[in-house]
Protein backbone atom coordinates (compact mmCIF):
# COMPACT_ATOMS: atom_id res chain seq x y z
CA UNK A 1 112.63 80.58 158.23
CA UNK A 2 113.01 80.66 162.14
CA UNK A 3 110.57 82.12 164.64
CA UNK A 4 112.48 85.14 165.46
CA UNK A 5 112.61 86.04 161.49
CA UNK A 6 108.94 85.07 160.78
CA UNK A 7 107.95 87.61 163.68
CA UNK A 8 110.39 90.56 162.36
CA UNK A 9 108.87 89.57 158.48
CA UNK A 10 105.23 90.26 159.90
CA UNK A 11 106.27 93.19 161.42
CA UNK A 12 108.48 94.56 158.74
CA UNK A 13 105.72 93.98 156.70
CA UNK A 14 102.93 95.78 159.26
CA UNK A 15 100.57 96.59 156.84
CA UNK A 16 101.71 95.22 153.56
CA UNK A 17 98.97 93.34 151.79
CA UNK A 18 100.40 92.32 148.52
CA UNK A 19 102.78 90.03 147.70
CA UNK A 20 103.34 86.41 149.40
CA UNK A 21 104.04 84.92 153.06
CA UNK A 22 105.10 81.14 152.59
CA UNK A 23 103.80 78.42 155.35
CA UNK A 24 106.64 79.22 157.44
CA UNK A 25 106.19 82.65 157.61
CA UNK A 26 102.28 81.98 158.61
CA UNK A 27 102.76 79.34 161.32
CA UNK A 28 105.71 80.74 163.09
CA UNK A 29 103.78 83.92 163.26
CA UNK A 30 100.75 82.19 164.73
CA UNK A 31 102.84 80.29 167.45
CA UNK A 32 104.76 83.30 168.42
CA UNK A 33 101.64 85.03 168.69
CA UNK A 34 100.05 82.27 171.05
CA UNK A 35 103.25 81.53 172.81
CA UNK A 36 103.42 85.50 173.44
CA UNK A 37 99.64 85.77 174.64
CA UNK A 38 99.64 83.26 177.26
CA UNK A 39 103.14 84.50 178.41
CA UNK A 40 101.78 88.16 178.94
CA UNK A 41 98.77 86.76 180.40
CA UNK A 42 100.70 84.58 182.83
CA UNK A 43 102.88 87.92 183.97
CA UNK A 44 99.50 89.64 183.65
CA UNK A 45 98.00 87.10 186.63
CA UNK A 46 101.18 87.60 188.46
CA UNK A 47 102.12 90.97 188.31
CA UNK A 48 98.77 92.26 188.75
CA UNK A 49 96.09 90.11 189.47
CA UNK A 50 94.50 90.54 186.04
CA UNK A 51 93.29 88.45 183.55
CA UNK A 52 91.64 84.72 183.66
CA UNK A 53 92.18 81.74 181.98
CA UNK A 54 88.92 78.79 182.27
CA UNK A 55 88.97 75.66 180.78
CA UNK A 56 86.11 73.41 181.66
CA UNK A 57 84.18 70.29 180.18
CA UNK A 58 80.94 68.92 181.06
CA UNK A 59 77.95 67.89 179.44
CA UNK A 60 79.33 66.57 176.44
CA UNK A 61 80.78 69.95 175.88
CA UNK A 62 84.28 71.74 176.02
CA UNK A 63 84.55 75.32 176.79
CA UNK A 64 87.75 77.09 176.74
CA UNK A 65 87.64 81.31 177.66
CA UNK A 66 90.80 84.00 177.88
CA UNK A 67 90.34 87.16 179.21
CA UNK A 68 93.64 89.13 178.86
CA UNK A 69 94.81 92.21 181.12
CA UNK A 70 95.78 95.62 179.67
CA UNK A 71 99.15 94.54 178.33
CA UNK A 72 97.79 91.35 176.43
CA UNK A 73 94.86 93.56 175.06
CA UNK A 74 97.63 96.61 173.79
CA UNK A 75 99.38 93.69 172.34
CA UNK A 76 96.48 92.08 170.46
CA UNK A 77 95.41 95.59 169.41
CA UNK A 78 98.97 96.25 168.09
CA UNK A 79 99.22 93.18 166.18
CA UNK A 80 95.87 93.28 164.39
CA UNK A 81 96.83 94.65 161.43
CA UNK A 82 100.24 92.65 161.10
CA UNK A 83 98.06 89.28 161.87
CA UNK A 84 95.37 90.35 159.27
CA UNK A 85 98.27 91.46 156.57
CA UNK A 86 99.88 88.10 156.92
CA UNK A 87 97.00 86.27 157.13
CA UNK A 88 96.21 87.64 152.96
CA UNK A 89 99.81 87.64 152.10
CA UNK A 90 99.72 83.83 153.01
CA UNK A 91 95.83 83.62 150.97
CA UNK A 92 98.06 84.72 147.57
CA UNK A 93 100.71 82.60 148.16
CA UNK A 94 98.15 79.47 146.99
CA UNK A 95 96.94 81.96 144.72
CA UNK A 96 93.58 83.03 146.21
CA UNK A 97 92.36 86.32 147.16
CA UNK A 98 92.72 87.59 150.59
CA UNK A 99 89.21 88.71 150.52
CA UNK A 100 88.84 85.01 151.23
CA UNK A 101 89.34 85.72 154.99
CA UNK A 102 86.01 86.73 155.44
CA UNK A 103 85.06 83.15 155.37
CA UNK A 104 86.03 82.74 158.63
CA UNK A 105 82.47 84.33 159.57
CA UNK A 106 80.98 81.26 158.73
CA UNK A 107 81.02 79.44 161.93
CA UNK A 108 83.18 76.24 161.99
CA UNK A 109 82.79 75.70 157.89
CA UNK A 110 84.87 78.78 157.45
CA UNK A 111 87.79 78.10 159.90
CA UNK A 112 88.27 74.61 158.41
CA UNK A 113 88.78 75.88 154.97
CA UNK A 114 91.12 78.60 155.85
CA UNK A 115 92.86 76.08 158.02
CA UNK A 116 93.05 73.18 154.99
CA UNK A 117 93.99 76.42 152.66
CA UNK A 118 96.92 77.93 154.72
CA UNK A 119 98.26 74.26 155.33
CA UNK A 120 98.53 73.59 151.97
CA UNK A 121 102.15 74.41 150.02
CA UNK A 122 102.45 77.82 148.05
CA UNK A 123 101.69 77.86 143.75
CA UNK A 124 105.16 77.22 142.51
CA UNK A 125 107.12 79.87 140.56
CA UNK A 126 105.36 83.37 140.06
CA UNK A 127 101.22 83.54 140.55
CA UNK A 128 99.27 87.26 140.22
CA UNK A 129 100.28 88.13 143.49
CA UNK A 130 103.77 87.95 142.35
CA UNK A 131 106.86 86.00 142.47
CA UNK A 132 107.69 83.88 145.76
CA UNK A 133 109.21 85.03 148.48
C-alpha cells in the first residue's frame, strides 16, 4: 500500500470502526498526517504570520511545542475521527480491542505499548474482527 492509498483508505473509511487496517495502512497514515501538519503550518507562518514552532533543550531536558494556525487546527479537527477509526481498525488487526487506545492516558507507559502493539505484524488469516484486509 502507497501513501496516497493509505490516506484515501482512512478517509474512505471516516468513521468505520470495525474491521482491520494492516501496518501499512497505519504508518502511511501517520506520516501523511505529520508530513501534512508541518506543511500547513509552514504556509500557515508564511501566508499569515500564524502559528509557532519551538524546539529547545536545556537542563537535561528537551521540549518540543506546535501551535498550528486556523487551517492546521480545521485540519486536525477534520481528521480526528479518521485518525481515531484507524487507530482501532489497526488495534483488531493484532486482535485486540480498540478500547485499548485509552491506554495512551497513561503517561509514557501507555504510548510505548500502543507503539510496540501497532509495530507488531497483523494475526494471520481471519481473527473476531474479521478477515484481513
Amino acid at each position: 500500500m502507497t501513501m496516497i492509498e493509505a490516506v484515501k483508505s482512512v478517509y474512505s473509511n471516516y468513521a468505520t470502526f470495525s474491521g482491520r487496517a494492516r501496518r501499512s495502512e497505519y504508518w502511511w497514515w501517520v506520516l501523511a498526517y505529520i508530513i501534512i501538519i508541518f506543511v500547513l503550518g509552514f504556509l500557515e507562518g508564511l501566508v499569515f504570520g500564524s502559528g509557532t514552532a519551538e524546539v529547545s533543550a536545556g537542563d537535561g531536558g528537551f521540549n518540543a511545542s506546535f501551535t498550528g494556525g486556523i487551517l492546521t487546527n480545521i485540519f486536525m479537527i477534520a481528521s480526528f475521527i479518521p485518525a481515531l477509526a484507524v487507530g482501532v481498525r489497526r488495534l483488531h488487526d493484532i486482535d485486540r480491542s480498540g478500547w485499548w487506545l485509552l491506554i495512551s492516558f497513561i503517561p509514557l507507559i501507555g504510548w510505548l505499548i500502543l507503539l510496540y502493539w501497532n509495530v507488531q505484524p497483523g494475526t494471520p488469516g481471519t481473527n473476531r474482527f474479521g478477515d484481513p484486509v
